[in-house]
Protein backbone atom coordinates (compact mmCIF):
# COMPACT_ATOMS: atom_id res chain seq x y z
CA UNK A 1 -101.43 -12.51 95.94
CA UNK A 2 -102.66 -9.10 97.50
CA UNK A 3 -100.16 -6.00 97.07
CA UNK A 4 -100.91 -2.73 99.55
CA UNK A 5 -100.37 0.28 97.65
CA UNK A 6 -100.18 4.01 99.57
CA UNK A 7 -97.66 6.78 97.82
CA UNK A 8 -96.88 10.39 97.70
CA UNK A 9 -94.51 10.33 94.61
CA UNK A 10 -97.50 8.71 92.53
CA UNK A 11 -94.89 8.61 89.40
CA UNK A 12 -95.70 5.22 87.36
CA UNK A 13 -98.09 3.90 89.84
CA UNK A 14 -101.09 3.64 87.82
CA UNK A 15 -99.15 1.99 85.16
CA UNK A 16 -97.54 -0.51 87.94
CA UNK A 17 -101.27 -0.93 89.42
CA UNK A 18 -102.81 -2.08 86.12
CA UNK A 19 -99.79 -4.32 85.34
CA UNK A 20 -100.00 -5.81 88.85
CA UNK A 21 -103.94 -6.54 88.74
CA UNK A 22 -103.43 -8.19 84.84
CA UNK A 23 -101.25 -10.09 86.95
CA UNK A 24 -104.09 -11.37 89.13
CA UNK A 25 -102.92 -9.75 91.87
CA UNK A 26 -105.74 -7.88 94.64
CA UNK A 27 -104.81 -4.59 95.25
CA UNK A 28 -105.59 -2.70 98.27
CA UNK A 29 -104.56 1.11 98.96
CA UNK A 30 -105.29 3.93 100.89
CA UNK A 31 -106.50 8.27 100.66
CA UNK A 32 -105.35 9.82 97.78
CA UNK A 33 -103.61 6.95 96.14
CA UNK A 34 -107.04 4.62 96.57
CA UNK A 35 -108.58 7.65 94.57
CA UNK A 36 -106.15 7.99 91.83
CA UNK A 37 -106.34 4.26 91.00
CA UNK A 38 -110.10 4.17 91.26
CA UNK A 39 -110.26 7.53 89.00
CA UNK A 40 -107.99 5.63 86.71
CA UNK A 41 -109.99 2.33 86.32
CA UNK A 42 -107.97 -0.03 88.52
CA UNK A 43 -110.01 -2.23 90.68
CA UNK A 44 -109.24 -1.22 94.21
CA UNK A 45 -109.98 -2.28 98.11
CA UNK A 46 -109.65 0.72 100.22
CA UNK A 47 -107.81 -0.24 103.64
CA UNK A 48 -110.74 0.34 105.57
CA UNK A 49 -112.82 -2.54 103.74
CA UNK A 50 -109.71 -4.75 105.15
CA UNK A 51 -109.29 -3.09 109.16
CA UNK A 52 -112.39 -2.86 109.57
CA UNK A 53 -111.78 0.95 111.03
CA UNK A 54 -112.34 4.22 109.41
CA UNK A 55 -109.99 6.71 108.49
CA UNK A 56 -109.80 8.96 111.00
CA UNK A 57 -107.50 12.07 112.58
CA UNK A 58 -107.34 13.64 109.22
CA UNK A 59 -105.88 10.72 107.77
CA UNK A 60 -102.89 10.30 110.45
CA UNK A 61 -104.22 6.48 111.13
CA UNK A 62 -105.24 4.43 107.89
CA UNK A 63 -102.90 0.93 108.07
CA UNK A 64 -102.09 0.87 112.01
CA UNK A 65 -103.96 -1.69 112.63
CA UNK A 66 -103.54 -5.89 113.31
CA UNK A 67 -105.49 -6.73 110.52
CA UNK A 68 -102.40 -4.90 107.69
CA UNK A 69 -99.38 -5.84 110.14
CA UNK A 70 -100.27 -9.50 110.69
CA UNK A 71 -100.87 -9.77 107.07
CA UNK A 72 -97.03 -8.09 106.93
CA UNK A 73 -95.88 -10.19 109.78
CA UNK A 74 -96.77 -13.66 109.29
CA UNK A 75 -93.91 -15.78 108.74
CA UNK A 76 -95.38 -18.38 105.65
CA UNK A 77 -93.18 -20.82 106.74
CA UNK A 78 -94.31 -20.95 110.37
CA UNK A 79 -97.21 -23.34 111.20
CA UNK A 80 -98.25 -21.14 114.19
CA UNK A 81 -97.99 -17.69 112.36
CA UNK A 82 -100.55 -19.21 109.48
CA UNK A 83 -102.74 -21.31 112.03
CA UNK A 84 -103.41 -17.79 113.80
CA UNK A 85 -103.80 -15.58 110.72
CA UNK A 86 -106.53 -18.14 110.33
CA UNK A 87 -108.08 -17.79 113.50
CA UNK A 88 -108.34 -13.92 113.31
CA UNK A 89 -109.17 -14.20 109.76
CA UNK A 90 -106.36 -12.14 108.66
CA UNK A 91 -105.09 -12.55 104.89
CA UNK A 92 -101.28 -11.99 104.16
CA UNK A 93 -100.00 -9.03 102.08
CA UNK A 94 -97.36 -10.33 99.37
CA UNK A 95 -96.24 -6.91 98.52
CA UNK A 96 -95.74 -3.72 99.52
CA UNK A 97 -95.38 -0.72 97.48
CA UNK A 98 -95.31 2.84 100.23
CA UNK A 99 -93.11 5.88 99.60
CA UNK A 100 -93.56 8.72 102.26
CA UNK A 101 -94.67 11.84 103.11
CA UNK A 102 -92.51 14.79 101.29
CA UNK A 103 -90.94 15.79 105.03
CA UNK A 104 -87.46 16.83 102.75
CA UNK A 105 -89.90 18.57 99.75
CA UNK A 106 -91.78 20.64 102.78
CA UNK A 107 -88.75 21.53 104.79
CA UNK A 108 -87.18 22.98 101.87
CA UNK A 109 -90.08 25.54 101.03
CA UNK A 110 -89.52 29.05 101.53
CA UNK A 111 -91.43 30.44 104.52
CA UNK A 112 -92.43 26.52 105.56
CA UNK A 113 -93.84 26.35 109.79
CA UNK A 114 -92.79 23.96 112.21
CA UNK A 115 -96.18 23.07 112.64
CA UNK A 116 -96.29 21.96 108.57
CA UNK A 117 -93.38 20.34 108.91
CA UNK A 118 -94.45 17.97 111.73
CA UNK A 119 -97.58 17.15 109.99
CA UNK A 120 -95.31 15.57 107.03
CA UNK A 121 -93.66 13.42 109.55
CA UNK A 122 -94.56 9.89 107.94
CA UNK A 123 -95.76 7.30 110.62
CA UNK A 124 -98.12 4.95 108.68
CA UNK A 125 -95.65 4.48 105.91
CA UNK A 126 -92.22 3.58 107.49
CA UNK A 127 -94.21 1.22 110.05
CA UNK A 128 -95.55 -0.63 107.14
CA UNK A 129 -91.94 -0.33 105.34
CA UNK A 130 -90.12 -1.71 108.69
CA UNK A 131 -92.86 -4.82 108.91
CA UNK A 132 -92.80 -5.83 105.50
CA UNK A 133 -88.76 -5.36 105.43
CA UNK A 134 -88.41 -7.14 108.49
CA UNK A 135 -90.29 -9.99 106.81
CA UNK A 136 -88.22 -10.04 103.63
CA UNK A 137 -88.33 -13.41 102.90
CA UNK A 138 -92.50 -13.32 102.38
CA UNK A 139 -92.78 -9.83 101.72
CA UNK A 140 -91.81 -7.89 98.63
CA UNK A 141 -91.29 -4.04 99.86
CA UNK A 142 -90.90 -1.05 96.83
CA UNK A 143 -89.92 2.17 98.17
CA UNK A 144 -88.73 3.40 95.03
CA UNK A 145 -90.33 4.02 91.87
CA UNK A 146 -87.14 3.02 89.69
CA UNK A 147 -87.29 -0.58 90.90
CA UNK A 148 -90.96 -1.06 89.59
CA UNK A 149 -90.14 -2.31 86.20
CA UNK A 150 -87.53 -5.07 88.39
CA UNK A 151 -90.80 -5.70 90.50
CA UNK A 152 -93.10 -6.69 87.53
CA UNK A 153 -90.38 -8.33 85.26
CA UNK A 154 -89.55 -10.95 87.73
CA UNK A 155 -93.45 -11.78 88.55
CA UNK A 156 -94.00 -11.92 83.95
CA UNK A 157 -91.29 -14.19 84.18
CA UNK A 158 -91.18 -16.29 86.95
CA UNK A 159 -94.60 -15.82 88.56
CA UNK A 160 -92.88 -15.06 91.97
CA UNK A 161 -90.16 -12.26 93.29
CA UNK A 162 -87.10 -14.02 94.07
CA UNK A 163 -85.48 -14.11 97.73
CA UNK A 164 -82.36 -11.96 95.98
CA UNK A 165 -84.95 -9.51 94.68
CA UNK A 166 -86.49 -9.12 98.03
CA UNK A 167 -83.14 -8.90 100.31
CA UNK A 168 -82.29 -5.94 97.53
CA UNK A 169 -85.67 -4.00 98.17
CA UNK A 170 -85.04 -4.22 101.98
CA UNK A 171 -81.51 -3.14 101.94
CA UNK A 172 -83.43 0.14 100.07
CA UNK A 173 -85.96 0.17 102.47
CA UNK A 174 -84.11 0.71 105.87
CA UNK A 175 -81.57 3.41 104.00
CA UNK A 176 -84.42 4.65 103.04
CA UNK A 177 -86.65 5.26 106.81
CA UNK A 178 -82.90 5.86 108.11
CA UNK A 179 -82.26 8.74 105.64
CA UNK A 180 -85.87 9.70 106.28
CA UNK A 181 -85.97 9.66 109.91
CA UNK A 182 -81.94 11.26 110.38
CA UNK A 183 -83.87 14.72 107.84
CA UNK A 184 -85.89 15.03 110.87
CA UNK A 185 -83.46 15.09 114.00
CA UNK A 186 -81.55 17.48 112.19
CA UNK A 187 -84.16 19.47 111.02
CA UNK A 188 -85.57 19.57 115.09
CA UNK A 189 -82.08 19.83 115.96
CA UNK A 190 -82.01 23.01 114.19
CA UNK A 191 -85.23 24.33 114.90
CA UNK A 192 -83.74 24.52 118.81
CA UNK A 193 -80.83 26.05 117.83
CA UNK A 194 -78.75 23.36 119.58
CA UNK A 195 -75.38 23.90 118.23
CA UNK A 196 -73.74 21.00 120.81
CA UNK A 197 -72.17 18.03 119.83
CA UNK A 198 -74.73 15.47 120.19
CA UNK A 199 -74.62 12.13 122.00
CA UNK A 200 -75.26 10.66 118.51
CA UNK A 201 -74.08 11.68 115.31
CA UNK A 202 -76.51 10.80 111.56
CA UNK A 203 -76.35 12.49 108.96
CA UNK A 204 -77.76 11.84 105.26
CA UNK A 205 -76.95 13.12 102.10
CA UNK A 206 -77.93 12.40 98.82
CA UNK A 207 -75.52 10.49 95.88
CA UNK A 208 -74.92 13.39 93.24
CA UNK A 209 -73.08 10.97 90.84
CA UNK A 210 -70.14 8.34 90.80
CA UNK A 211 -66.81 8.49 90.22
CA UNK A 212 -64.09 6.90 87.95
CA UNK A 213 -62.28 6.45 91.05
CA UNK A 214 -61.04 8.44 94.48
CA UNK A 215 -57.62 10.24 95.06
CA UNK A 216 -55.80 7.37 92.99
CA UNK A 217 -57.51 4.46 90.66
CA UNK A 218 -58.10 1.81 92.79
CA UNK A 219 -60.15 3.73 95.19
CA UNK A 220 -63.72 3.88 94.46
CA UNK A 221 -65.33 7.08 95.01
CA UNK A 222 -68.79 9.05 94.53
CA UNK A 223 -70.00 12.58 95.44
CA UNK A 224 -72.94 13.19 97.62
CA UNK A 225 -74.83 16.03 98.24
CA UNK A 226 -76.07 17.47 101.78
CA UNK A 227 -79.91 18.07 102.10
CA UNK A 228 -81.00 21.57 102.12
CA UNK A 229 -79.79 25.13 100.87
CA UNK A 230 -76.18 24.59 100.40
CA UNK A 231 -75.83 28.18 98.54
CA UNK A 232 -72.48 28.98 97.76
CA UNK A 233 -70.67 25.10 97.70
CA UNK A 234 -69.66 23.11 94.99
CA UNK A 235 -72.49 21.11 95.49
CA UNK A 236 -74.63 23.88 94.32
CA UNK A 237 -72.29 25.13 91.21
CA UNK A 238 -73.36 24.51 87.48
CA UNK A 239 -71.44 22.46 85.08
CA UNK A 240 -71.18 24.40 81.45
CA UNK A 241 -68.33 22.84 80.45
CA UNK A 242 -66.06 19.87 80.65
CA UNK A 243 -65.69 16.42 81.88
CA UNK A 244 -67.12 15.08 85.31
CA UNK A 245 -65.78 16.52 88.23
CA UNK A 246 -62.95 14.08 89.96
CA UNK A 247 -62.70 13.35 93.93
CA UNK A 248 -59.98 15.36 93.60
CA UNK A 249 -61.25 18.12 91.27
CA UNK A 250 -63.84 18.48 94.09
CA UNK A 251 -61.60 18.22 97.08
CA UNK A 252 -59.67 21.28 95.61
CA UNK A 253 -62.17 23.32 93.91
CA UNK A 254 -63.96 23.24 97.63
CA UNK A 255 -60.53 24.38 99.47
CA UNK A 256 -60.09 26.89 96.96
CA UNK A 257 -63.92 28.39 97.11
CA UNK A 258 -63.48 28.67 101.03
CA UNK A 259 -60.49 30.89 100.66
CA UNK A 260 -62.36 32.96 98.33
CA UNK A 261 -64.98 33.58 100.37
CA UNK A 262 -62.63 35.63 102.86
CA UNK A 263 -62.62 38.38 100.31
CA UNK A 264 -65.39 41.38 99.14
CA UNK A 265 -62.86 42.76 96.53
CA UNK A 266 -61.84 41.05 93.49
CA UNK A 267 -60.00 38.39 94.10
CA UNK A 268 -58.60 34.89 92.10
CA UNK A 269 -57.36 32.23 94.18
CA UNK A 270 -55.52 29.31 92.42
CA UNK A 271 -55.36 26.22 94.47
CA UNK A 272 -52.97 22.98 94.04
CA UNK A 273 -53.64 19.62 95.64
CA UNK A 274 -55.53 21.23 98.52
CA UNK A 275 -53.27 24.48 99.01
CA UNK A 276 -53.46 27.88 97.74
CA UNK A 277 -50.85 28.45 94.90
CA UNK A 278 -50.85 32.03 93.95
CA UNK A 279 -53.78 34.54 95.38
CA UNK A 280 -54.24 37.80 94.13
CA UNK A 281 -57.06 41.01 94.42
CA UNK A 282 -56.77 44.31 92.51
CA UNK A 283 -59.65 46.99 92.46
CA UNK A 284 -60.41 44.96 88.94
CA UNK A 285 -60.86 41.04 88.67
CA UNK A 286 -58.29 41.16 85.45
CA UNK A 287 -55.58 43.17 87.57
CA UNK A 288 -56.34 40.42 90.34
CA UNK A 289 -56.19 37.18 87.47
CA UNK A 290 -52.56 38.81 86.51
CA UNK A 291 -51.55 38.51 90.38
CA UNK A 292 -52.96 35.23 91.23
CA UNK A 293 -51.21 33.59 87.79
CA UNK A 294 -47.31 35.34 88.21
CA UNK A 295 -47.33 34.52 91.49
CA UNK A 296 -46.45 30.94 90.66
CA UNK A 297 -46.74 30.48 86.97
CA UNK A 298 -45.60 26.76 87.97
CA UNK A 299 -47.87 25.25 90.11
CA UNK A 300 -50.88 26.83 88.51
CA UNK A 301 -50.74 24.47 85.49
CA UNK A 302 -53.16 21.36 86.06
CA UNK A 303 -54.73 23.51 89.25
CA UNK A 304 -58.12 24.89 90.00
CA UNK A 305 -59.05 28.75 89.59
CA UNK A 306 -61.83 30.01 91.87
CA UNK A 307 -62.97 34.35 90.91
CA UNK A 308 -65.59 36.25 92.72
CA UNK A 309 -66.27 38.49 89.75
CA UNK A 310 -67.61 37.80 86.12
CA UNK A 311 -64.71 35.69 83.79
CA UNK A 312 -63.88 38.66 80.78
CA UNK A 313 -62.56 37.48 77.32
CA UNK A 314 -59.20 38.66 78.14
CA UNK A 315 -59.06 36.38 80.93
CA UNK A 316 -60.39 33.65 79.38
CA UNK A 317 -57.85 34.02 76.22
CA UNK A 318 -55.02 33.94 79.66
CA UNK A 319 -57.05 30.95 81.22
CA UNK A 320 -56.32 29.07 77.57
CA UNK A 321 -53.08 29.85 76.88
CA UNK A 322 -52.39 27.13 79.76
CA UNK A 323 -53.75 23.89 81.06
CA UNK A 324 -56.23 24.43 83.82
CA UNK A 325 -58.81 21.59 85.84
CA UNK A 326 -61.29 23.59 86.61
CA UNK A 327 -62.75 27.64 86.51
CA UNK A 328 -65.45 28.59 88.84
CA UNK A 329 -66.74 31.56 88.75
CA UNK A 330 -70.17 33.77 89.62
CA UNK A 331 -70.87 34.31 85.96
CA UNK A 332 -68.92 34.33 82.42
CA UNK A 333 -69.10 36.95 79.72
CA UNK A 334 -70.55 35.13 76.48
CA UNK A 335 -67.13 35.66 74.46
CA UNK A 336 -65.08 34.31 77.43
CA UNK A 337 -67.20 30.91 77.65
CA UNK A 338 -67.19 30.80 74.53
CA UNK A 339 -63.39 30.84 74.45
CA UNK A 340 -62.59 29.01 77.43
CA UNK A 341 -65.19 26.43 76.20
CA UNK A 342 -62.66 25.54 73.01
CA UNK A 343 -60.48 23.23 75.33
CA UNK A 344 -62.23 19.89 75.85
CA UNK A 345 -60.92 18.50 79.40
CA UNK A 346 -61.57 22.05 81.14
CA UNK A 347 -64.09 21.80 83.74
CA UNK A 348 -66.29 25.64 83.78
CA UNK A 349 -68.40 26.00 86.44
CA UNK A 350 -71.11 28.48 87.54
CA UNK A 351 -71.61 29.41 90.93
CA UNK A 352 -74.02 32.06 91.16
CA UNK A 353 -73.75 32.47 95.06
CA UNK A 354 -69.84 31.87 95.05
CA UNK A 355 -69.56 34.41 98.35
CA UNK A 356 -71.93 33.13 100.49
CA UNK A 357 -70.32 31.17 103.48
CA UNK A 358 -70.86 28.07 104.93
CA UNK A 359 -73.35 28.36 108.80
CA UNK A 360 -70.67 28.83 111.48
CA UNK A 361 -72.06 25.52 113.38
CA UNK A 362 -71.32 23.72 109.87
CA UNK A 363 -70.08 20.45 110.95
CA UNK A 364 -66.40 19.62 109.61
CA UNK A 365 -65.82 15.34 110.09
CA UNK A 366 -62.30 13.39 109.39
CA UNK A 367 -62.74 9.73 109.19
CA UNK A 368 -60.19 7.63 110.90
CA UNK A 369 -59.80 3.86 111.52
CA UNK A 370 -63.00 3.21 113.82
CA UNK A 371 -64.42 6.20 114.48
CA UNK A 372 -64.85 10.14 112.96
CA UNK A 373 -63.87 13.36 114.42
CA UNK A 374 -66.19 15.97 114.18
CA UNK A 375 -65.52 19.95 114.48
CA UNK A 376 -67.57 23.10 114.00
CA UNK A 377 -65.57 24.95 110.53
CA UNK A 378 -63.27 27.61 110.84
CA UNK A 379 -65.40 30.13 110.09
CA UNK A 380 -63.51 33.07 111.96
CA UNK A 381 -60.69 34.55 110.89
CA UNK A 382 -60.13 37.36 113.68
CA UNK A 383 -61.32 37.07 117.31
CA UNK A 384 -64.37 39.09 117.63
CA UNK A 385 -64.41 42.82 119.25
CA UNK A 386 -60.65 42.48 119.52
CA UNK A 387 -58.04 44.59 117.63
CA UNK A 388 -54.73 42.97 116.52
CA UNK A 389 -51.95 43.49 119.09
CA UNK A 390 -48.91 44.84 117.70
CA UNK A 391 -46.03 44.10 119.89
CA UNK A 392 -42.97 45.30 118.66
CA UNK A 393 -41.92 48.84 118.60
CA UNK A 394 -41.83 48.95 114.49
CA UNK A 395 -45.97 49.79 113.94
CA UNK A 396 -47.19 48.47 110.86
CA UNK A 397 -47.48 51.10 108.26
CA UNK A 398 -51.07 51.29 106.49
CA UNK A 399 -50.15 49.33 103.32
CA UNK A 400 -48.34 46.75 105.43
CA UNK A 401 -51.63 46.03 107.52
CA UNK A 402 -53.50 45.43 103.92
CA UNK A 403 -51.11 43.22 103.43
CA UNK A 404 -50.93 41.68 106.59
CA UNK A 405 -54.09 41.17 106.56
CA UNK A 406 -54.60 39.59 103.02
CA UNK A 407 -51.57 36.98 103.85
CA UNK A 408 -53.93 36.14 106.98
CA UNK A 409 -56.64 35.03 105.12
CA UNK A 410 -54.23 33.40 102.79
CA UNK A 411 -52.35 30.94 105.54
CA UNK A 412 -55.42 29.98 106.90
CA UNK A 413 -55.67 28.09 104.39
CA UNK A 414 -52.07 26.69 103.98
CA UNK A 415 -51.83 23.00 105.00
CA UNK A 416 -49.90 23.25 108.81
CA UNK A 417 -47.09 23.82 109.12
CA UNK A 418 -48.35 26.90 106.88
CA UNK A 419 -46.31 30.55 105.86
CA UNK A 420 -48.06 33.01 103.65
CA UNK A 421 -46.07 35.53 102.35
CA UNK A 422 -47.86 38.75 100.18
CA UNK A 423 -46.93 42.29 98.51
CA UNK A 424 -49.29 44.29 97.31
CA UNK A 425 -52.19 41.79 97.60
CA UNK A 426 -50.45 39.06 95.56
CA UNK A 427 -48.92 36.01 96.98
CA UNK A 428 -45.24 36.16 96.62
CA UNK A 429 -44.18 32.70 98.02
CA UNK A 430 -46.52 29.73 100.19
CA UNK A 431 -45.26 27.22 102.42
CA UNK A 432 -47.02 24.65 102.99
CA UNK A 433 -47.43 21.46 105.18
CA UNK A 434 -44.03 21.18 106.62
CA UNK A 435 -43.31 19.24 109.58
CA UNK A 436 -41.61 22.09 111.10
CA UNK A 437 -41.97 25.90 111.17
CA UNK A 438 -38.14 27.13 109.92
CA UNK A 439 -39.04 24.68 106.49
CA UNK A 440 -42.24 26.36 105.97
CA UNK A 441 -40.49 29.65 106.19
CA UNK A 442 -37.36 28.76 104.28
CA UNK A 443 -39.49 27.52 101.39
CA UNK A 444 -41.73 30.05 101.17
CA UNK A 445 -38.84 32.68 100.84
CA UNK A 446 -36.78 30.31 98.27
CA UNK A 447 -40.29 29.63 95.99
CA UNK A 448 -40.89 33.43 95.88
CA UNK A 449 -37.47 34.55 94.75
CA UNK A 450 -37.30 31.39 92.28
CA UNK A 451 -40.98 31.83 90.91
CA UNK A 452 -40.91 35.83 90.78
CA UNK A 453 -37.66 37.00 90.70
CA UNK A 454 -34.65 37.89 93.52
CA UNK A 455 -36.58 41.07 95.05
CA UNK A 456 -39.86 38.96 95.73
CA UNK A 457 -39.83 39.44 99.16
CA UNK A 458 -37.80 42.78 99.73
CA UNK A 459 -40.54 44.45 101.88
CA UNK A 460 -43.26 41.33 101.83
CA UNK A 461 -44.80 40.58 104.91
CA UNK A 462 -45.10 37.18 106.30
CA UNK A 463 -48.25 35.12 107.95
CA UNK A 464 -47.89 32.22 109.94
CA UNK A 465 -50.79 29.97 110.69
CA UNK A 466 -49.38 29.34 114.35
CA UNK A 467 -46.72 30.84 116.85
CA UNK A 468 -43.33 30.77 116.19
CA UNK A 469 -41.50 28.60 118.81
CA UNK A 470 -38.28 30.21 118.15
CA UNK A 471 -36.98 33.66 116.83
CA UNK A 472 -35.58 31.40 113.87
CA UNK A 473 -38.07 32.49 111.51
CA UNK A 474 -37.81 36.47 112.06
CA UNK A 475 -33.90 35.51 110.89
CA UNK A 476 -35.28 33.96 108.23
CA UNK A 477 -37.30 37.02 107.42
CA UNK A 478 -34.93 39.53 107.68
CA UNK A 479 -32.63 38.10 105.56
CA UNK A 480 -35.46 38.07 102.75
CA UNK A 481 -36.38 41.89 103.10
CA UNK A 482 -39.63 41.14 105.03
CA UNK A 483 -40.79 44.50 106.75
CA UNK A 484 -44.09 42.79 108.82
CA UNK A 485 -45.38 39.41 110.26
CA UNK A 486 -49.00 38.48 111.57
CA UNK A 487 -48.95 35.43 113.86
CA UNK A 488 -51.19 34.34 116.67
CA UNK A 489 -48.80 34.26 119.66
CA UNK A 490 -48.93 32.42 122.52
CA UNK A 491 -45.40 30.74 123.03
CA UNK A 492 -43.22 30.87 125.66
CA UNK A 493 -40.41 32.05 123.88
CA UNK A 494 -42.56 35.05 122.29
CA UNK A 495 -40.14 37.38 123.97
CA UNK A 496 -37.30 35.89 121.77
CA UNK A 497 -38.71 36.59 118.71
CA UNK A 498 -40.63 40.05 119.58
CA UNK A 499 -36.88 41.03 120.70
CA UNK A 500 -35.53 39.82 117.02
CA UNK A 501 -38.41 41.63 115.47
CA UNK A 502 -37.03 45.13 117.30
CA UNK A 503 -33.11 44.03 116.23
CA UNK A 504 -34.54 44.77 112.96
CA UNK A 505 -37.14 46.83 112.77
CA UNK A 506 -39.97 44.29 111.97
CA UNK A 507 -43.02 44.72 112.92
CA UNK A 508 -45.05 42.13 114.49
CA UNK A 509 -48.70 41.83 114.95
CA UNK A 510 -50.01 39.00 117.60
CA UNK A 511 -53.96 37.80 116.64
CA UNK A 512 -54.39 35.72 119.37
CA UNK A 513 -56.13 33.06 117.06
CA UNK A 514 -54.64 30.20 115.06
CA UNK A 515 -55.74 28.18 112.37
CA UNK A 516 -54.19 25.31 112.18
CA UNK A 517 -54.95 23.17 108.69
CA UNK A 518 -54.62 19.40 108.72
């Protein structure tokens, strides 16, 4: 039995080496890992002793040769596959044990060239992986270092690796050189800057844990993690606290981080089953924690609190005095983890980065039956280099348009049909996923006077994540004290409710964008 060893992650493989040669198995191995064993005492062939060929090209061609894929190749239960190995003299390799050049380790360097991130583009490696794979059934293939001890149990035991064994360590294999070979298309994808929608869509990302289970208990579920500087994302927050984060602790907690990341001032944004529950900012991140909490004292309970300034103790001692899922925040002040850190089921998090935004050619996907649907994010909020219309003879006052504003970063976030409505930079009533505009509205209005009290909305102002397709909604408004609405425009009845707007001397401001939120 001869095994062909050639690694980068060298982890264990002296220990496997010396196990495997006990075994009375010939090993034969390549550069740097031939050294290592040698150095190390293992009896060795280097690869050249068995092609026949030098080295050469700085190491870029050790195993491409006949003599190493025939030996791969050969099918042991084919008379005519053995009768020629004989004829060319070629042994067969029983095992292969190859991980590959660090192309993910390089392209993540600070400062790293193209030109050193080509030369870690693998060649040797994954063509030895894909021959040996392909020929599972002779061929035992390791390309990872945790299946080693698996590898040498079976062969103490049973003298052979068993066909299960081997149909396993395939399966790894071609996720593996797919994985592998999708890091580089994207990284050459973005090295031309080519931001279209290509003819083909991989992508790869790395398992971060498992779940209990998905949105309900029978699902199963597990996070992974995209490759690369993901600054700013859950992916990248620290846990200090708490249980494992939930498919749906993540879900939110994500929803609830992009909203945040609209604001520079202090800001809390608590989030509910995907949608924004009570936002609030104040020139101080406590005055902005007593916002975001009255705003609905309700739906907070059980929800997820995102803050883009340190967590104080007096906070914290508000954060415990009801039952939250998760805190995330940029930092904590020692006496507030320490207090927050007294519940057991709270999940505290630590994003350092928690305001840096996702790239605005981030891809968004939706998986439906027999296919995905791919989108660059929303990552604007206002058209570029154009001001805000107003269109009604009311002007906004100065205040209002802070408002405005702050309930249009708000809605963008609402679940369509969406209606934001804010005072003072606090939330004061949230519509959310309606089937029709008028509910949305309607709700909004009733939640805010039920939640906050009767004057809630006397002089509020009122976002809308899309046009309003009939003056409905301004009726709506006025009867709840609104004073200004920011919508995108853009339906044919805009007249209708620009005209209603003047009846009652609302103002209305036209964006020209929408953000619709499925």
């Amino acid at each position: 039995m001869r095994a062909l060893i050639s690694v980068s992650d060298k982890t264990g493989i002296v220990e496997l080496a010396k196990e495997l040669v006990n075994l009375g198995v010939e090993i034969i191995s390549t550069g740097g890992t031939f050294q290592r064993l040698v150095e190390e005492g293992v009896p060795a062939v280097e690869v050249s002793k068995i092609t026949g060929f030098p080295e050469c090209l700085d190491g870029r061609v050790k195993t491409l040769h006949p003599n190493i894929h025939a030996g791969l190749l050969a099918m042991r239960s084919k008379k005519e596959h053995m009768e020629q190995l004989k004829e060319l003299q070629i042994d067969t390799i029983d095992i292969v044990i190859v991980n590959l050049y660090p192309f993910k380790a390089t392209i993540l360097k600070d400062g790293v060239t193209r030109e050193e991130a080509i030369e870690n583009i693998d060649i040797g490696g994954p063509t030895m992986l894909r021959s040996a794979a392909k020929n599972y059934q002779d061929v035992a293939v390791v390309v990872d270092p945790t299946d080693y001890a698996v590898v040498l149990e079976e062969l103490k035991e049973k003298k052979e690796i068993s066909v299960d064994t081997k149909f396993y360590l395939m399966q790894k294999v071609f996720m593996h050189t797919s994985s592998y070979d999708t890091l580089i298309a994207d990284y050459l994808r973005k090295e031309r800057q080519d931001h279209e929608m290509p003819e083909t869509l991989t992508m790869t990302f790395e398992k971060v844990q498992d779940m209990r289970y998905g949105e309900n208990p029978h699902q199963k579920a597990a996070f992974y993690r995209e490759i690369g500087d993901k600054k700013g994302s859950i992916a990248d927050a620290q846990q200090l606290h708490g249980k494992e984060l939930s498919f749906n602790n993540i879900n939110d907690t994500h929803g609830a981080l992009e909203l945040l990341k609209e604001f520079t001032e202090p800001t809390v944004v608590g989030c509910k089953h995907g949608n924004p529950c009570g936002v609030g900012s104040g020139h101080e991140i406590e005055i902005a924690w007593n916002k975001a909490y009255h705003a609905d004292e309700t739906s907070i309970f059980g929800g997820i609190v995102t803050l883009n300034r340190t967590v104080t103790k007096a906070i914290a001692e508000d954060m415990n005095k009801i039952f939250l899922e998760v805190v995330v925040a940029p930092d904590y002040d020692e006496d507030a983890l320490e207090i927050l850190c007294k519940k057991k089921n709270i999940r505290i998090l630590k994003l350092k980065d928690i305001s840096v935004a996702q790239h605005s050619e981030s891809y968004d996907l939706k998986k439906v039956n027999g296919g995905v649907i791919v989108q660059t994010i929303d990552s604007k909020l206002l058209k570029e280099d154009e001001e805000l219309e107003v269109v009604t003879t009311a002007q906004p006052t100065k205040k209002q348009m802070e408002d405005l504003l702050f309930a249009w970063k708000v809605v963008k976030y609402v679940k369509s049909n969406g209606i934001a409505l804010a005072k003072d930079k606090q939330t004061v009533g949230i519509g959310p996923g309606q089937v029709n505009r008028i509910w949305a509205t309607k709700q909004a209005i009733e939640h805010g006077k039920e939640l906050i009290g009767e004057d809630a909305t006397d002089g509020a102002v009122l976002a809308s994540d899309a046009f309003f397709p009939f003056s409905d909604c301004v009726e709506e408004a006025h009867k709840a004290g609104i004073k200004a609405i920011i919508q995108p425009g853009g339906s044919l009845k805009d007249q209708d409710s620009i005209d209603k707007c003047n009846e009652y001397g609302i103002a209305m401001v036209f964006t020209g964008m929408r953000h619709f939120r499925h």
